[in-house]
C-alpha atoms as a PDB file:
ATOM      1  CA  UNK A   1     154.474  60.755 119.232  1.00  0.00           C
ATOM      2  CA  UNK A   2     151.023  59.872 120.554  1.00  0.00           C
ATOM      3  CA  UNK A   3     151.128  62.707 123.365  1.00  0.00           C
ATOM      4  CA  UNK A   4     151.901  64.982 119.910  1.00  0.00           C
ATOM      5  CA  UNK A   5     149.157  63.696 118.392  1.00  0.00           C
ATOM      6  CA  UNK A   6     146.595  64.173 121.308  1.00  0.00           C
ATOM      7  CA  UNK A   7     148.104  67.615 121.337  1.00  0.00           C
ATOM      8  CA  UNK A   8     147.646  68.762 118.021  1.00  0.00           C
ATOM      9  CA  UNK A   9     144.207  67.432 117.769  1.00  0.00           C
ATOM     10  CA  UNK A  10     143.107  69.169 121.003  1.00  0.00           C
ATOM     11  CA  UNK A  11     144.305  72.129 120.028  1.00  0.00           C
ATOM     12  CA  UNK A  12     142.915  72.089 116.543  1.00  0.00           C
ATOM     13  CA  UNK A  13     139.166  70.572 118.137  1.00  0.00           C
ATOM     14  CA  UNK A  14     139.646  74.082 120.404  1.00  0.00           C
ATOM     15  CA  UNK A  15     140.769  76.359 117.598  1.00  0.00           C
ATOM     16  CA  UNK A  16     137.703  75.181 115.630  1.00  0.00           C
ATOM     17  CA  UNK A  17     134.813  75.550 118.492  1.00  0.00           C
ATOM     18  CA  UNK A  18     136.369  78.995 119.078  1.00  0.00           C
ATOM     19  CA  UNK A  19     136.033  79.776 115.359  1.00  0.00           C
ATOM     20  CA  UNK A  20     131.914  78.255 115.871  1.00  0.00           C
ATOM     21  CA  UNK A  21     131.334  80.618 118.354  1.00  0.00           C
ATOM     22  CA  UNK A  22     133.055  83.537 116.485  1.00  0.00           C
ATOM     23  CA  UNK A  23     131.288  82.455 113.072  1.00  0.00           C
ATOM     24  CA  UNK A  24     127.651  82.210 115.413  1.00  0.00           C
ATOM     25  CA  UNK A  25     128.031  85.644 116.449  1.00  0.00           C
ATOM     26  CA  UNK A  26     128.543  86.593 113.027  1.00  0.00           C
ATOM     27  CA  UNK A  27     125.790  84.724 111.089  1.00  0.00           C
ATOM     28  CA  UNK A  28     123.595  84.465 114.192  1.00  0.00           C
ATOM     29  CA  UNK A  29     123.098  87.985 115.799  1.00  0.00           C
ATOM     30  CA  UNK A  30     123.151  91.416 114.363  1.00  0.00           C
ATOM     31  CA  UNK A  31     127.064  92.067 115.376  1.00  0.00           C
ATOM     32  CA  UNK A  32     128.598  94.376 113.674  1.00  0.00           C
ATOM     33  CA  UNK A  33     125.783  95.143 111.191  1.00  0.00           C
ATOM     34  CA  UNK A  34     123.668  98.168 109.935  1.00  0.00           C
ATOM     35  CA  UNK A  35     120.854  98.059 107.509  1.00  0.00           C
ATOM     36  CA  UNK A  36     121.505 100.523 104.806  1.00  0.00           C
ATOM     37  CA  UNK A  37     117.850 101.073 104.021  1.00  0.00           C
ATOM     38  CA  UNK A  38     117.904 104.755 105.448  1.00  0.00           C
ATOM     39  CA  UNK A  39     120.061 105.879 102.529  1.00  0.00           C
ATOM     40  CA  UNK A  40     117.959 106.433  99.798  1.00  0.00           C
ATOM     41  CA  UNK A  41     120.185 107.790  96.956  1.00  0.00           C
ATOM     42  CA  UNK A  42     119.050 110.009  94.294  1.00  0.00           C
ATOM     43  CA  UNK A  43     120.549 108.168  91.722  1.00  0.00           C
ATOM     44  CA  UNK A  44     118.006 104.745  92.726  1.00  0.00           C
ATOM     45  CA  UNK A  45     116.065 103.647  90.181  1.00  0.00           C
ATOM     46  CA  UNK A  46     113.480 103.143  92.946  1.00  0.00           C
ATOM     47  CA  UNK A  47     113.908 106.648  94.542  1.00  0.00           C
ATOM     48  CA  UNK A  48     110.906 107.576  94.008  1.00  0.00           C
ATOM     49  CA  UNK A  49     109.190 104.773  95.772  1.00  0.00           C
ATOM     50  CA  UNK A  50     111.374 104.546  98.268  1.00  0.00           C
ATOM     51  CA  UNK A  51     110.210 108.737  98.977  1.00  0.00           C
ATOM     52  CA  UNK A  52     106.729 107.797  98.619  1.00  0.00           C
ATOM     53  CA  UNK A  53     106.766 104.833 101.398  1.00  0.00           C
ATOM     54  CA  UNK A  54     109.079 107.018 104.226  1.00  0.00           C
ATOM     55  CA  UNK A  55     106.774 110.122 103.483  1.00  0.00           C
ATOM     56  CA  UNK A  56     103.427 107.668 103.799  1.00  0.00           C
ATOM     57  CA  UNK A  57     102.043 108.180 107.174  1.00  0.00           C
ATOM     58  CA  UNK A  58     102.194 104.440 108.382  1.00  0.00           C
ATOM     59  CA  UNK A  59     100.176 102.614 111.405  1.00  0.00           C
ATOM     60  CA  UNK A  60     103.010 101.377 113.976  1.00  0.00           C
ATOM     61  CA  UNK A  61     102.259  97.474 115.033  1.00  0.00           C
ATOM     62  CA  UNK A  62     103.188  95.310 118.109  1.00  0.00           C
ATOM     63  CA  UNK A  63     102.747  92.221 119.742  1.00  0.00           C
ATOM     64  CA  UNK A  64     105.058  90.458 121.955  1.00  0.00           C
ATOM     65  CA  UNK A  65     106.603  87.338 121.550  1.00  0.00           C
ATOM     66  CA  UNK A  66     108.420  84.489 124.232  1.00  0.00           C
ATOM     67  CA  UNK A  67     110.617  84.855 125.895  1.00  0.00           C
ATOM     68  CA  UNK A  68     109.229  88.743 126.527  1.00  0.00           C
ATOM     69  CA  UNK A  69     110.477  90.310 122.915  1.00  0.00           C
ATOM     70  CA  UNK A  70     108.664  92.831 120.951  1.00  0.00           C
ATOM     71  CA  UNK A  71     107.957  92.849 117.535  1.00  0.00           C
ATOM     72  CA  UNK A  72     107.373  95.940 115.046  1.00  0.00           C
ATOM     73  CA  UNK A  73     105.643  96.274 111.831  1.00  0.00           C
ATOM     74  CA  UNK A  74     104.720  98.983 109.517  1.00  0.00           C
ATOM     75  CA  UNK A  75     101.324  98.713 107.975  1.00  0.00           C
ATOM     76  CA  UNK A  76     100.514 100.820 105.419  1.00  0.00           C
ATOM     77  CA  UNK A  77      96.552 101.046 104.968  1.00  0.00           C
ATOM     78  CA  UNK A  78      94.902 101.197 101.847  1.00  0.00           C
ATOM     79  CA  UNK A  79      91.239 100.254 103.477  1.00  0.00           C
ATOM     80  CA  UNK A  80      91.233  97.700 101.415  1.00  0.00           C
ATOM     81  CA  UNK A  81      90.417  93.359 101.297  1.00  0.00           C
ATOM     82  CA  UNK A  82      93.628  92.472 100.243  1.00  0.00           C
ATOM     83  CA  UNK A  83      96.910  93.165 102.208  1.00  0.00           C
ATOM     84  CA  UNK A  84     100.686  92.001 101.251  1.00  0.00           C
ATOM     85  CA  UNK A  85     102.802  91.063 103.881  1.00  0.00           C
ATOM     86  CA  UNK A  86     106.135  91.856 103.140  1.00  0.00           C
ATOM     87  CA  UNK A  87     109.336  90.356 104.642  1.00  0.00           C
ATOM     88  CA  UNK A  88     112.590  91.907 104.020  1.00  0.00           C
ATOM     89  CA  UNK A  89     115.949  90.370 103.723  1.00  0.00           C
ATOM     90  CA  UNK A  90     119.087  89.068 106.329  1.00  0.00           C
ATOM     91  CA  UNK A  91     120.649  92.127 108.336  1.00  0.00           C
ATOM     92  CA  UNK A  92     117.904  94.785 106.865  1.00  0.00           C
ATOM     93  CA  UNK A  93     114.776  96.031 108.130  1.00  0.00           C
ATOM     94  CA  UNK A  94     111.112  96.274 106.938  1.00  0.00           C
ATOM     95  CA  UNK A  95     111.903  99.956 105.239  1.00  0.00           C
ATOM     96  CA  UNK A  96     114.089  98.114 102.687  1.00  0.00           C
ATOM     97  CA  UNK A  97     110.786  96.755 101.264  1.00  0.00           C
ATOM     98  CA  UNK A  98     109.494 100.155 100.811  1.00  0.00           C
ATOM     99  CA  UNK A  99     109.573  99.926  97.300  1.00  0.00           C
ATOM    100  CA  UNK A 100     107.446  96.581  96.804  1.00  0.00           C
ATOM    101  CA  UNK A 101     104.678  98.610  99.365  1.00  0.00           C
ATOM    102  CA  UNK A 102     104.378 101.493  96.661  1.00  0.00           C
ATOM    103  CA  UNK A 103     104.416  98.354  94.096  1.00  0.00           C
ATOM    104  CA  UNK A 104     101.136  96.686  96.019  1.00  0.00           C
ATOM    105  CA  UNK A 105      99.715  99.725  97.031  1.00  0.00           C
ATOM    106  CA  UNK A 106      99.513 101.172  93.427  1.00  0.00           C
ATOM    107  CA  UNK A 107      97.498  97.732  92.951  1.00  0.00           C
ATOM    108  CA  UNK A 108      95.501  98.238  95.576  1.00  0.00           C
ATOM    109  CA  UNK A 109      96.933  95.961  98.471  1.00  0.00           C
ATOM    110  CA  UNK A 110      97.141  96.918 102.115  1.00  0.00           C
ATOM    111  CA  UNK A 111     100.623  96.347 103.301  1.00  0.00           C
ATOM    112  CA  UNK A 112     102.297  95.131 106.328  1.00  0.00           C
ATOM    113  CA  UNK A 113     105.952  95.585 106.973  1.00  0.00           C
ATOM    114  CA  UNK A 114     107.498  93.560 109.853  1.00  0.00           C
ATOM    115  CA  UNK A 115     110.859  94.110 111.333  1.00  0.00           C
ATOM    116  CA  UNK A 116     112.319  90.765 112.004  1.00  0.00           C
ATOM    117  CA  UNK A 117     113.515  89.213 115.196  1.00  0.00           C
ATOM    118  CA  UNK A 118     117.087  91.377 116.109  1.00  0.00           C
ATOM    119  CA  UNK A 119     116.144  93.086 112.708  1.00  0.00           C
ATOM    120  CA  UNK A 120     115.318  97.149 112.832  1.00  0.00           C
ATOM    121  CA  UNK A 121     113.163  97.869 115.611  1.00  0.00           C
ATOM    122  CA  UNK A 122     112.426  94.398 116.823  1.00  0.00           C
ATOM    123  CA  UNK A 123     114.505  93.110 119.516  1.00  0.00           C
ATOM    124  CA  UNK A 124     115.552  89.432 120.051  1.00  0.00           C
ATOM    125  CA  UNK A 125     119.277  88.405 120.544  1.00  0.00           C
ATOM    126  CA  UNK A 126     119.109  85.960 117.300  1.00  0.00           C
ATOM    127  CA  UNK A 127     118.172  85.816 113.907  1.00  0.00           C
ATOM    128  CA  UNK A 128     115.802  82.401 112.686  1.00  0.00           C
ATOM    129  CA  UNK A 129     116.557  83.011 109.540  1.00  0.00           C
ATOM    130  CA  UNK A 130     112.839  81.947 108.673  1.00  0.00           C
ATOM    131  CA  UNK A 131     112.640  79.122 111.321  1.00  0.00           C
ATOM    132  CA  UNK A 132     111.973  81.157 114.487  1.00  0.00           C
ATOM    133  CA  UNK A 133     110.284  83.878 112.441  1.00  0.00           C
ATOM    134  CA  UNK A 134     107.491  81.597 110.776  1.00  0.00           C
ATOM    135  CA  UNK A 135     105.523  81.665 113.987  1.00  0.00           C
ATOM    136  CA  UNK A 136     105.513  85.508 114.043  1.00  0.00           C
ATOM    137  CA  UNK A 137     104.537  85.703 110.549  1.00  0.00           C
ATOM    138  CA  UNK A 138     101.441  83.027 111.320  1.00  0.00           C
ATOM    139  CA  UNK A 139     100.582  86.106 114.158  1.00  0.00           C
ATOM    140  CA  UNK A 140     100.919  89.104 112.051  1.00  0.00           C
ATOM    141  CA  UNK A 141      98.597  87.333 109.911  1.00  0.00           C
ATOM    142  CA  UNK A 142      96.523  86.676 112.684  1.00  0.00           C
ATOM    143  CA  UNK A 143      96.160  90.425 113.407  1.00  0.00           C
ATOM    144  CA  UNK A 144      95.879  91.679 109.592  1.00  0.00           C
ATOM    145  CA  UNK A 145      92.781  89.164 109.526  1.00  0.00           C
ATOM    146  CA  UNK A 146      91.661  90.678 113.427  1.00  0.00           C
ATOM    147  CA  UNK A 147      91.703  94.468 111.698  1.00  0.00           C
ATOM    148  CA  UNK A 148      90.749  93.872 108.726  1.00  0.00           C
ATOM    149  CA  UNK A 149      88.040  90.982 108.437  1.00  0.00           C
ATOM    150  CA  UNK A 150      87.456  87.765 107.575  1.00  0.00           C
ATOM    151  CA  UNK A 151      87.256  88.330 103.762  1.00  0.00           C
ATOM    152  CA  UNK A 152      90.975  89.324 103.755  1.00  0.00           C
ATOM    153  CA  UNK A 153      92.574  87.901 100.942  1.00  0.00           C
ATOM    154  CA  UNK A 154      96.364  87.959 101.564  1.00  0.00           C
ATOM    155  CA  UNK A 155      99.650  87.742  99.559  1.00  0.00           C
ATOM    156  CA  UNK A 156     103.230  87.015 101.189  1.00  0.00           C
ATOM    157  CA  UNK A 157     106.064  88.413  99.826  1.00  0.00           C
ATOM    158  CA  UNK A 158     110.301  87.560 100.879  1.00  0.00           C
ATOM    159  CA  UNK A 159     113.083  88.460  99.952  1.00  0.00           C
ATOM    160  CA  UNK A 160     116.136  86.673 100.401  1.00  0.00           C
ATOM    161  CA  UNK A 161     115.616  85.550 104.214  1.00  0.00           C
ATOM    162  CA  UNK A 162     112.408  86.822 104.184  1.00  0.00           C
ATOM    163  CA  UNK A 163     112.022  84.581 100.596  1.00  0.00           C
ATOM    164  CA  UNK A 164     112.845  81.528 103.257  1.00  0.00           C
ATOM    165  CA  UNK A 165     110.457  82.785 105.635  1.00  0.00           C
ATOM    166  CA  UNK A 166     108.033  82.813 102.919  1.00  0.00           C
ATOM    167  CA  UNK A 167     108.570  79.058 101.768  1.00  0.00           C
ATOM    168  CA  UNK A 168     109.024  78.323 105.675  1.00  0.00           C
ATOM    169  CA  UNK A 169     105.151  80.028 106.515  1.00  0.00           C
ATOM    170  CA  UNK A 170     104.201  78.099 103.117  1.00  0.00           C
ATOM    171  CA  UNK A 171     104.211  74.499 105.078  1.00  0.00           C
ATOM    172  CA  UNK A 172     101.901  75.941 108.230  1.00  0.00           C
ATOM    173  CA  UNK A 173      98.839  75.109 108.904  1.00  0.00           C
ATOM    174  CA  UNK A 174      97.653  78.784 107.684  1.00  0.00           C
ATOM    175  CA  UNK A 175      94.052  80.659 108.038  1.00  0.00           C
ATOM    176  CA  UNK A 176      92.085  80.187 104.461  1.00  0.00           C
ATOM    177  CA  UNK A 177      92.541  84.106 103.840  1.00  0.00           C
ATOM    178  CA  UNK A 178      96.587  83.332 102.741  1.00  0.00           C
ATOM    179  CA  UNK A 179      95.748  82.916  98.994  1.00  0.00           C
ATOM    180  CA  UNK A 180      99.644  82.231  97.627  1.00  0.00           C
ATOM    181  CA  UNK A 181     103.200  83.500  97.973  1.00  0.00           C
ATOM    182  CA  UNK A 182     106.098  85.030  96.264  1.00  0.00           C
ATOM    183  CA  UNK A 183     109.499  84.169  97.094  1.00  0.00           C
ATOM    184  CA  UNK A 184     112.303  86.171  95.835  1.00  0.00           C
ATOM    185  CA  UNK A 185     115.732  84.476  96.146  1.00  0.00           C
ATOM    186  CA  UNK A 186     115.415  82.364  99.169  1.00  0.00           C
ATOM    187  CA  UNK A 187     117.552  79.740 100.325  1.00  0.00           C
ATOM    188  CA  UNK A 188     116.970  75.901 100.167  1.00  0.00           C
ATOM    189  CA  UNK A 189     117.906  75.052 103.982  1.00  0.00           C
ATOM    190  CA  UNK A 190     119.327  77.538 106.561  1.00  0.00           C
ATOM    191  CA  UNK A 191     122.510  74.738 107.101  1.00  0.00           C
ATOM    192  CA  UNK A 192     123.140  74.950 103.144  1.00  0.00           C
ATOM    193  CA  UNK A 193     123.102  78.597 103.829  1.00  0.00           C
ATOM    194  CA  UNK A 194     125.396  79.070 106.395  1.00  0.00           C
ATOM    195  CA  UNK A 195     127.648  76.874 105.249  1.00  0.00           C
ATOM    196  CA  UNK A 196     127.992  78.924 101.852  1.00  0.00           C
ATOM    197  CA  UNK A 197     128.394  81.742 103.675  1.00  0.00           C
ATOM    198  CA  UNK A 198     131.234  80.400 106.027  1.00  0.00           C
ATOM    199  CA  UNK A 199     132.858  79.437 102.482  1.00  0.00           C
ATOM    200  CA  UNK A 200     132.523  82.654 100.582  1.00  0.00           C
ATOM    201  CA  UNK A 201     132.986  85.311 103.897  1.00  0.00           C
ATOM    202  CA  UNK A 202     135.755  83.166 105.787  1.00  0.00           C
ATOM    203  CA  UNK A 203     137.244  80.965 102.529  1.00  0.00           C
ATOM    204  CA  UNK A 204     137.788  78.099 104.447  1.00  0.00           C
ATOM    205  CA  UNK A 205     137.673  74.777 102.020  1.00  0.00           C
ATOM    206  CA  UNK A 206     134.918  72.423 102.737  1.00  0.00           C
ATOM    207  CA  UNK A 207     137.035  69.814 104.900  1.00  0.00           C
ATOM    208  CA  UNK A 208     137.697  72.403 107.636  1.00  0.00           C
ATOM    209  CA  UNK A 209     133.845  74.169 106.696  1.00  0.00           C
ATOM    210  CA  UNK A 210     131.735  71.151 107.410  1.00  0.00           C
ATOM    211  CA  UNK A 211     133.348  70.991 111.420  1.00  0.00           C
ATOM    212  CA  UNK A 212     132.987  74.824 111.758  1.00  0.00           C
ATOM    213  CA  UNK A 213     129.209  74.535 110.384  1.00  0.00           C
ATOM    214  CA  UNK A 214     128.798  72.072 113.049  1.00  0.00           C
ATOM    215  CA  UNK A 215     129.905  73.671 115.907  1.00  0.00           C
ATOM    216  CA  UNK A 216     127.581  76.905 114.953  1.00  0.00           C
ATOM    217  CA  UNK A 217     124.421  74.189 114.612  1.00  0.00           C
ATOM    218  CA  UNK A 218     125.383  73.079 118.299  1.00  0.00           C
ATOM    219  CA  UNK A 219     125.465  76.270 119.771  1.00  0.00           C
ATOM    220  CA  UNK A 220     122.502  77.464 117.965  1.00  0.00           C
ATOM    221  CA  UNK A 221     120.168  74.896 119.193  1.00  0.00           C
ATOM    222  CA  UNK A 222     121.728  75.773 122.708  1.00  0.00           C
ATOM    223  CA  UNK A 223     120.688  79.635 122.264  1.00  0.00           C
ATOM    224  CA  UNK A 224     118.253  79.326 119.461  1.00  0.00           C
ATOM    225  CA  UNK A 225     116.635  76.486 119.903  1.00  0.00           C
ATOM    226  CA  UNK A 226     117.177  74.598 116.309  1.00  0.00           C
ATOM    227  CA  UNK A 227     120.094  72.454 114.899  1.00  0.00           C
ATOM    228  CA  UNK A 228     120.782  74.206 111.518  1.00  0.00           C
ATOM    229  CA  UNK A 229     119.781  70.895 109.586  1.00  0.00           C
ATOM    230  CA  UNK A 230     115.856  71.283 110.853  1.00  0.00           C
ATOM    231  CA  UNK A 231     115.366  75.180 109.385  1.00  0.00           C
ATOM    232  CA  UNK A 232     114.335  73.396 105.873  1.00  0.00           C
ATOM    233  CA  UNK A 233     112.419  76.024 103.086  1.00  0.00           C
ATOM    234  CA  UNK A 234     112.089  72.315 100.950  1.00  0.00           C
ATOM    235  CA  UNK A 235     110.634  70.384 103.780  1.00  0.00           C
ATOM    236  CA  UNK A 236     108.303  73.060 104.796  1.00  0.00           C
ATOM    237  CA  UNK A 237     107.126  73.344 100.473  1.00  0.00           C
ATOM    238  CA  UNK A 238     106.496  69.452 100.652  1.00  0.00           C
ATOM    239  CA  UNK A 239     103.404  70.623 102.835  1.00  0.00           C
ATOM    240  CA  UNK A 240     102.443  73.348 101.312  1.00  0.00           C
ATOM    241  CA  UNK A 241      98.995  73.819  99.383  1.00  0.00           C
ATOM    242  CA  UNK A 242      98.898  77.349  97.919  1.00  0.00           C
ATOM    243  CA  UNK A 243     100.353  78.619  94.693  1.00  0.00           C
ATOM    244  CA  UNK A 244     103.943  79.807  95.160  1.00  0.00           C
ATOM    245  CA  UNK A 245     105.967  82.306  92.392  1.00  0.00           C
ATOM    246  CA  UNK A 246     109.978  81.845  92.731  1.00  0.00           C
ATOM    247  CA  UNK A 247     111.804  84.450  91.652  1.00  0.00           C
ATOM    248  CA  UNK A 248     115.939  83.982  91.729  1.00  0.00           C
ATOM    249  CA  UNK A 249     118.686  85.758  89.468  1.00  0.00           C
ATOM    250  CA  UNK A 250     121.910  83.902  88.094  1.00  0.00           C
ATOM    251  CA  UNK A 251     124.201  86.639  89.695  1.00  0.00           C
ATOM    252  CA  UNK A 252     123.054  85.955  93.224  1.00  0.00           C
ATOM    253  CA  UNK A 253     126.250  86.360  95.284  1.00  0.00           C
ATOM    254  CA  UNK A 254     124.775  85.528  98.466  1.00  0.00           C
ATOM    255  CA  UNK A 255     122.255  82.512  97.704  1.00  0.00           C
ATOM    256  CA  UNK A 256     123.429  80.521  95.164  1.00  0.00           C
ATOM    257  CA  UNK A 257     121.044  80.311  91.968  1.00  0.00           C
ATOM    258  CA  UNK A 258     120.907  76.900  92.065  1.00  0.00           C
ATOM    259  CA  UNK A 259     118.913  76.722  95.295  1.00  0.00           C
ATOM    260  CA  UNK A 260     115.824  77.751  93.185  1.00  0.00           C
ATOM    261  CA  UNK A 261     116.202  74.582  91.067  1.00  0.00           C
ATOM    262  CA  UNK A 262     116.582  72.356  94.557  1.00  0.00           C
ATOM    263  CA  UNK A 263     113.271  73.553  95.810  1.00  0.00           C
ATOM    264  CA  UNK A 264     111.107  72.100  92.977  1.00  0.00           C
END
């Protein structure tokens, strides 16, 4: 009976940290995914936007990043003392904010457009969801405030994970020219996250969730370098100084509304 026992909780302990690593490569890494921002339908309410910001001849940024990956933006210049930085959402690309560029531009904003880590053009075998990326968001700053000047004044814009990233850059230790941010459905903590996600994608109830979560925090901080747990958008707003706008609807499917109300 005990060897049965043994048995049956090896096998399900196995079953489990083969399901982390399967459910790591899914949430973690851009397998099996395409953004969709190159489709630009006719029938979009933003078509027009998204027309003007692909047919807007656009400055092509890089720096490099450890361990030896390269970053990409698109800046679209307006020769002007204010720039937006805008940071698009999980398993999409910096084009998929071309709308919100015509949106700043019209109001006379610069605007920079990064690519996240493993995101569009930027390599990188994993995605920070905010926590890696916050340091590459402090050095695009860096080098808007390089071109442009010291009398930058500069807005940051997310959405979804780049909402995160935004409440994640919010608790930095910034340059004076970052005046406030705008975070558009973001999530509360990147372990909260993933673990609604393992719910609503895999529909596994929360006693057999909470081990799987686990396992994919483990092997993150082996690969990524961060337990799940420490990637914390309320932890990073407890430090944060500048005025912040939170934008999140009540049919959010993929962060739930009620993450909005845990960040206050």
């Amino acid at each position: 009976m005990k060897k049965k026992l043994l048995l049956s909780s090896l096998l399900l302990s196995s079953t489990i940290w083969l399901a982390s690593k399967y459910f790591f490569k899914y949430a973690m890494t851009a397998f099996n995914k395409k953004p969709d921002s190159k489709v630009i339908s006719g029938k979009d309410p933003l078509y027009s936007e998204k027309i003007w910001y692909k047919n807007f001849k656009k400055q092509k940024w890089t720096f490099t990043v450890e361990p030896k990956i390269k970053l990409f933006a698109n800046y679209v210049d307006h020769h002007s003392d204010k720039t937006a930085i805008l940071l698009h959402g999980f398993m999409s690309d910096g084009d998929s904010m071309g709308a919100f560029s015509k949106m700043f531009y019209d109001m006379g904003y610069n605007v920079l457009i990064p690519d996240a880590r493993a995101h569009g053009r930027s390599q990188g075998k994993y995605i920070g969801y905010g926590w890696r990326e916050k340091e590459d968001i402090l050095k695009w700053i860096k080098s808007v405030i390089i071109k442009n000047g010291q009398n930058q004044k500069i807005v940051i814009m997310g959405q979804s994970m780049g909402g995160a990233t935004a409440m994640m850059v919010s608790g930095m230790k910034l340059p004076k020219q970052v005046k406030c941010f705008i975070e558009d459905c973001g999530y509360s903590t990147v372990k909260e996250e993933v673990t609604y996600q393992a719910q609503q994608t895999v529909g596994l109830p929360s006693p057999l969730c909470k081990p799987l979560v686990e396992g994919v925090s483990v092997i993150n901080k082996r690969r990524n370098k961060f337990f799940l747990e420490e990637a914390s958008s309320i932890k990073q707003l407890k430090k944060n100084t500048r005025p912040i706008f939170f934008i999140h609807g009540k049919r959010d499917h993929v962060v739930p509304t009620k993450m909005v109300y845990e960040k206050l």
